[in-house]
Protein backbone atom coordinates (compact mmCIF):
# COMPACT_ATOMS: atom_id res chain seq x y z
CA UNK A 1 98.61 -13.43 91.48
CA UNK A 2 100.87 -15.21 93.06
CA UNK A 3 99.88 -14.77 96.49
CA UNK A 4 96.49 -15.57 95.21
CA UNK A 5 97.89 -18.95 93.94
CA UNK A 6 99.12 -20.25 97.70
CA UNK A 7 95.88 -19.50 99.70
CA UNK A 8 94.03 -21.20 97.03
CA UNK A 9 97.32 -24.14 97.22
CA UNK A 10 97.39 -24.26 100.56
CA UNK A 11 93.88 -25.08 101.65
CA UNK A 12 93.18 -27.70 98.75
CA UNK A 13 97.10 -29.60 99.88
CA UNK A 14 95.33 -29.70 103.33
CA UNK A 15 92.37 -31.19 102.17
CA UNK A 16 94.10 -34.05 100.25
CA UNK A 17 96.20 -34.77 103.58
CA UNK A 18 93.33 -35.00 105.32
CA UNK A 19 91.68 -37.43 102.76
CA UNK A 20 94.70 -39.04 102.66
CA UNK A 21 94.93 -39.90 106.28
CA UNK A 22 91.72 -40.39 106.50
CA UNK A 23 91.62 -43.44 104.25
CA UNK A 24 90.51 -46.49 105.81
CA UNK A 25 91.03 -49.10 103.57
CA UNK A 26 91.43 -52.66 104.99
CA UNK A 27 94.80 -53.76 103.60
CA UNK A 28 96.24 -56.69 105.10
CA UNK A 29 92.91 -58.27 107.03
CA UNK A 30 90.71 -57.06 109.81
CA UNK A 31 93.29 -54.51 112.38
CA UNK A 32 93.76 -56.25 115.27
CA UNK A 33 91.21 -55.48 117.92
CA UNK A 34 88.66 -57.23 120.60
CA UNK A 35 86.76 -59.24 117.72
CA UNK A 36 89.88 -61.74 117.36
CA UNK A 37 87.92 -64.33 120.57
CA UNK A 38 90.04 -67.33 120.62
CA UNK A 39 93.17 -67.60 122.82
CA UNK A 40 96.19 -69.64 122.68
CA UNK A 41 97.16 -72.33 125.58
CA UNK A 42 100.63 -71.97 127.73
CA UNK A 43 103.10 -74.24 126.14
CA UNK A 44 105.76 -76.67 128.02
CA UNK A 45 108.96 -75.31 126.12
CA UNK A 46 110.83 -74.82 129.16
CA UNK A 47 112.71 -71.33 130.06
CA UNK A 48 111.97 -69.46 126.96
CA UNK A 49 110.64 -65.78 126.35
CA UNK A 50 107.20 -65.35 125.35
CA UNK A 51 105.88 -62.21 123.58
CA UNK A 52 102.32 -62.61 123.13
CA UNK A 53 100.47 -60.11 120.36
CA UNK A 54 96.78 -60.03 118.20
CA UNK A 55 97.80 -59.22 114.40
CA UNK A 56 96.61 -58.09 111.00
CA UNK A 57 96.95 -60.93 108.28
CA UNK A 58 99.77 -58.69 106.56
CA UNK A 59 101.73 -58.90 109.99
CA UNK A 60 100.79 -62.59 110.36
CA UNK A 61 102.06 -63.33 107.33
CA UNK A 62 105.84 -60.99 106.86
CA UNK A 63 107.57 -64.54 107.50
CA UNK A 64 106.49 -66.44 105.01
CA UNK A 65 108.24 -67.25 101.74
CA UNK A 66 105.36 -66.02 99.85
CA UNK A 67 103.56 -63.43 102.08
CA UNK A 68 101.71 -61.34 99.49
CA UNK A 69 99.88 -65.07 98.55
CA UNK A 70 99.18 -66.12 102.01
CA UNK A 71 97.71 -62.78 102.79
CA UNK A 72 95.62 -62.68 99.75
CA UNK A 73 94.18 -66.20 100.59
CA UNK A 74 93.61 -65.29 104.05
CA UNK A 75 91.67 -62.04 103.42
CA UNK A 76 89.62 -64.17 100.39
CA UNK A 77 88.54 -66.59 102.86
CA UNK A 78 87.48 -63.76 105.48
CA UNK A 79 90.11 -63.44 108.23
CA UNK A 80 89.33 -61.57 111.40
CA UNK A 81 92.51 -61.65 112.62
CA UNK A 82 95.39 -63.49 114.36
CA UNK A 83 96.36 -64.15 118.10
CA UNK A 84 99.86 -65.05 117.93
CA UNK A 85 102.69 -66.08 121.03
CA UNK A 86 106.45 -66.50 120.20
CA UNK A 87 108.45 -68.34 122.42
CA UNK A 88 112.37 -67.14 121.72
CA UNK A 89 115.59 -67.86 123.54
CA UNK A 90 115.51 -71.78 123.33
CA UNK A 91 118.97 -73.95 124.04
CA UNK A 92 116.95 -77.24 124.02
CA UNK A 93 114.77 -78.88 121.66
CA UNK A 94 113.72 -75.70 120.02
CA UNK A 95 115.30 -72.22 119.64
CA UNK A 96 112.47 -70.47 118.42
CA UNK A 97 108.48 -71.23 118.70
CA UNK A 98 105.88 -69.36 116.80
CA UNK A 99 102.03 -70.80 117.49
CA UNK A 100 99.49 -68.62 115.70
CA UNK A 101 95.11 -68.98 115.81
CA UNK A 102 94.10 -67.62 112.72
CA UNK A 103 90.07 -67.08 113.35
CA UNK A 104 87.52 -66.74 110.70
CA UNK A 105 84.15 -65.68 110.38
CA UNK A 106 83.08 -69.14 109.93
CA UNK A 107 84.63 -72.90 109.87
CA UNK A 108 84.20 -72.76 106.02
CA UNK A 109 86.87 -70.00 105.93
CA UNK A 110 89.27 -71.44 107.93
CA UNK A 111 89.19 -74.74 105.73
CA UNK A 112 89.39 -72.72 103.16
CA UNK A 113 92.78 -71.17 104.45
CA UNK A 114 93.91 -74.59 105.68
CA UNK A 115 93.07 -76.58 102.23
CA UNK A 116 95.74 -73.54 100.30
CA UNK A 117 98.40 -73.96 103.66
CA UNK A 118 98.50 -78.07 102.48
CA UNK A 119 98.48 -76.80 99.14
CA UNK A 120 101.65 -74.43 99.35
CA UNK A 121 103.07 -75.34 102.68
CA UNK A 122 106.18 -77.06 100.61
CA UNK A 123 107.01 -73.98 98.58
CA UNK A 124 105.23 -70.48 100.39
CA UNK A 125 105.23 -71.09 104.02
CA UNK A 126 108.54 -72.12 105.00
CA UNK A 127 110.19 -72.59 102.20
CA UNK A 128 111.15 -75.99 100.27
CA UNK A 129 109.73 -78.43 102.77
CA UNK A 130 108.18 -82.36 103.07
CA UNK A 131 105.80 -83.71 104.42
CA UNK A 132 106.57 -85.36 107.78
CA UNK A 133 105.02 -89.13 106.93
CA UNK A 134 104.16 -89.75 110.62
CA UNK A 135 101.79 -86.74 111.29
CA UNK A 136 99.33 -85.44 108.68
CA UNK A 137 99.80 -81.87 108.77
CA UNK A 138 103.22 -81.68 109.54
CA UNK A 139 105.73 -80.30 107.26
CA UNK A 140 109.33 -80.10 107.62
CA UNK A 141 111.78 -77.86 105.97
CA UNK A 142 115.84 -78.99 106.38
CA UNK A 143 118.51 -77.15 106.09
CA UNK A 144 120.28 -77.08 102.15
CA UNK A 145 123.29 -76.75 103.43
CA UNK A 146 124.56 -73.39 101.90
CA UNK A 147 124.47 -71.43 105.07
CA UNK A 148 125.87 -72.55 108.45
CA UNK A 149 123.41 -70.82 110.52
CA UNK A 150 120.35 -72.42 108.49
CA UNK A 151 118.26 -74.69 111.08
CA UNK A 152 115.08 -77.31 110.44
CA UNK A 153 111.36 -75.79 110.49
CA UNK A 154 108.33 -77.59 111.05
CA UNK A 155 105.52 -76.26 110.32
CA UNK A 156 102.08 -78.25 111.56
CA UNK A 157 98.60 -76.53 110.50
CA UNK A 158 95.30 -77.87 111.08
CA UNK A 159 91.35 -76.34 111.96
CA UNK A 160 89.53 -76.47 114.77
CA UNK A 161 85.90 -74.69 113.86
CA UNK A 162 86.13 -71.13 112.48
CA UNK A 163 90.54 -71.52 113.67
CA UNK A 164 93.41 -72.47 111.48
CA UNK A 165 96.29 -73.07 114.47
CA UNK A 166 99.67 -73.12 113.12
CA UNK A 167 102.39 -73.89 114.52
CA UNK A 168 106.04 -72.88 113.05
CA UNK A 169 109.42 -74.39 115.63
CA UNK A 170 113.03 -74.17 114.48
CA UNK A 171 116.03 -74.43 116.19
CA UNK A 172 119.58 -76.28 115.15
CA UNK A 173 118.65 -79.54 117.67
CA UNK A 174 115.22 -79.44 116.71
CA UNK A 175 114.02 -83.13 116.15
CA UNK A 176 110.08 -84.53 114.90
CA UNK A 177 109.24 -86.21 118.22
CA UNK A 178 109.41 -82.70 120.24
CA UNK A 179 107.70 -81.56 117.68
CA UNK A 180 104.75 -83.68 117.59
CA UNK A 181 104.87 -83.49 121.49
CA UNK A 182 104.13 -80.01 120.97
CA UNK A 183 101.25 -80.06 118.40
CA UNK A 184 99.61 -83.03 120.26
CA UNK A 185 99.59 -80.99 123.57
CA UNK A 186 98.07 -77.68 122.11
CA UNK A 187 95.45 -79.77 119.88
CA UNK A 188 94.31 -81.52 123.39
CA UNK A 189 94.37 -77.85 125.56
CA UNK A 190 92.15 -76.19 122.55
């Protein structure tokens, strides 16, 4: 009998592998593929390493303080998926650059995403951050002083059509007017 148990064990554990792998649930947003159309513009951040990549929402979203709610609003609102470049290695006005287009199915998506980003940009984006009064959109997080190696983020978000573009810079010299700079130049290239 026992025998008889494993060839009757064996087959049916292969078959729940195989539905197993099989699965193709949509966790996380669209995968990344072809459909994601829009492309981001070269940036004028000097000498700095770009890695350029098309993401899921659930990889889009790892560095925020509140992934699990970005992602959810993302894939309620319909995301396709991400283009993302990261600009790394910085010694001047920024130390680290992340520019993201998050594209939609259709504009009223994307506002959709935008309208929760200036909802919870202060709290589950980057952390406890304020408004920068000079630029709508802008949002700046500062350092609270409890770890040395803590450095300003700014974080600017806005929509262009079916595209939320964010934009996330840090670095310890990082100042607003750079900053702006920076937004204003990718908002006039896209």
């Amino acid at each position: 009998m026992r025998q008889g148990v494993q060839h009757v064990m064996l087959p049916l554990l292969l078959a729940v592998l195989a539905i197993a792998c099989a699965d193709t649930a949509d966790v996380g947003g669209a995968p990344p593929s072809a459909s994601v159309t829009v492309s981001i513009p070269s940036l004028p951040v000097g000498n700095m390493h770009l890695t350029e990549s098309t993401e899921t929402g659930e990889q889009a979203t790892v560095d925020a303080t509140d992934p699990q709610a970005m992602l959810t609003m993302a894939d309620d609102a319909g995301l396709i998926g991400v283009r993302e470049q990261v600009y790394t290695g910085g010694r001047g006005a920024y130390s680290r650059v992340v520019v993201r287009a998050w594209e939609f199915p259709t504009s009223n998506g994307a506002a959709q995403f935008l309208s929760w980003i200036d909802v919870n940009a202060s709290h589950s984006v980057i952390g406890e951050a304020k408004p920068v009064a000079s630029v709508p959109g802008l949002y700046v997080h500062q350092p609270s002083g409890c770890c040395h190696e803590e450095t300003p983020i700014y974080l600017a978000a806005w929509h262009e059509a079916n595209v939320v573009w964010t934009v996330v810079a840090s670095g310890p010299r990082i100042q607003t007017p750079p900053v702006e700079e920076l937004v204003k130049h990718i908002k006039q290239e896209v």
